[in-house]
Protein backbone atom coordinates (compact mmCIF):
# COMPACT_ATOMS: atom_id res chain seq x y z
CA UNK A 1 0.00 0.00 0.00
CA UNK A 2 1.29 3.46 -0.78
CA UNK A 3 0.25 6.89 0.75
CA UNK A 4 0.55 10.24 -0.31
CA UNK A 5 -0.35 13.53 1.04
CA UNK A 6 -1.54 16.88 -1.35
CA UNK A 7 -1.84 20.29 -0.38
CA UNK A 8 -5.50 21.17 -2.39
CA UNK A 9 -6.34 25.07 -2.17
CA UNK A 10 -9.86 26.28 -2.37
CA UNK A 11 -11.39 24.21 0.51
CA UNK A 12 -13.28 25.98 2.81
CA UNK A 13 -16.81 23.65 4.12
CA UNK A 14 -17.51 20.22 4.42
CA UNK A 15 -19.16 20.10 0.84
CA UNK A 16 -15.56 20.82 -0.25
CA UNK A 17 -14.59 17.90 1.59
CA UNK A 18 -17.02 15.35 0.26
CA UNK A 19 -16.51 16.64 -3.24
CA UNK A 20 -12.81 15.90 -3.63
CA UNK A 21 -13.05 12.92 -1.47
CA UNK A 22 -15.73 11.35 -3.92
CA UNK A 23 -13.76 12.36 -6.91
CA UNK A 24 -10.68 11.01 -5.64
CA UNK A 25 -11.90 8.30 -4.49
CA UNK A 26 -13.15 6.75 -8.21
CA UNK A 27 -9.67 6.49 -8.98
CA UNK A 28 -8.63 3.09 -9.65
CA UNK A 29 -6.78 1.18 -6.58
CA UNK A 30 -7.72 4.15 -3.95
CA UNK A 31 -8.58 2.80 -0.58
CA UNK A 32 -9.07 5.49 1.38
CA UNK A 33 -8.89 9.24 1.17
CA UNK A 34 -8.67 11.90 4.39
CA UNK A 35 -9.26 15.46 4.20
CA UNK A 36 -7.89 18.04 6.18
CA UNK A 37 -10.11 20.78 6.40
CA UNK A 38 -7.99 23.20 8.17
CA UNK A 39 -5.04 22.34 7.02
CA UNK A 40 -6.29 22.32 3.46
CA UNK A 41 -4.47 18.53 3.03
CA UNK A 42 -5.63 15.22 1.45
CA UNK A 43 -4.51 11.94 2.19
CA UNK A 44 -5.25 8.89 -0.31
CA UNK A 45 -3.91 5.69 0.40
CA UNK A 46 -3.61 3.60 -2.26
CA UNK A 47 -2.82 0.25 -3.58
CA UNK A 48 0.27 1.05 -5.68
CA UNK A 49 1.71 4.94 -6.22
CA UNK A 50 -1.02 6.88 -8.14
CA UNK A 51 -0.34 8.79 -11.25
CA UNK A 52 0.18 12.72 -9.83
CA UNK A 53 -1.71 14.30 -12.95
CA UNK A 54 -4.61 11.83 -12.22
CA UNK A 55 -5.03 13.17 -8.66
CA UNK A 56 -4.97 16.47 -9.87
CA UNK A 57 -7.37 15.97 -12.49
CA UNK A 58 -9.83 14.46 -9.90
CA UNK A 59 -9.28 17.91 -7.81
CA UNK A 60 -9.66 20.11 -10.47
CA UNK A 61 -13.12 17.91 -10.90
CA UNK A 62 -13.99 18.89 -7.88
CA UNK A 63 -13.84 21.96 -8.49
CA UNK A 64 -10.44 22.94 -7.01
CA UNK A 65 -6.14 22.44 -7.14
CA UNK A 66 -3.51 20.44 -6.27
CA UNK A 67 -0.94 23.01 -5.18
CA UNK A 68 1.77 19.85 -3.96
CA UNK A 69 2.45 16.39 -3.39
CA UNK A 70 4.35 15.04 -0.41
């Protein structure tokens, strides 16, 4: 299992939170994604390392950006 953590700007409610959690979450071998609000972070673990622009893609879905990966 792999894990990575993204800084995701725009996030402000819990609606922001479900959004980018849902979107992320339809991404082939995700098993769980965590959103912190107030630190505007989102950790996905995942069954092998995810594809960056992927991630980012499923942000921008939701209506917001992937400023960095950690």
């Amino acid at each position: 299992m792999t894990t990575a953590t993204y800084t995701v700007s725009g996030m402000t409610c819990q609606h922001c939170v479900n959004s980018v959690s849902s979107e992320i979450g339809k991404l082939s071998g995700v098993r769980d994604v965590r959103v912190d609000l107030s630190m505007g972070s989102v950790t996905v673990d995942s069954d092998a390392a995810l594809d960056g622009a992927a991630v980012a893609a499923a942000v921008d879905e939701a209506g917001y950006q992937v400023v960095t990966r950690s």
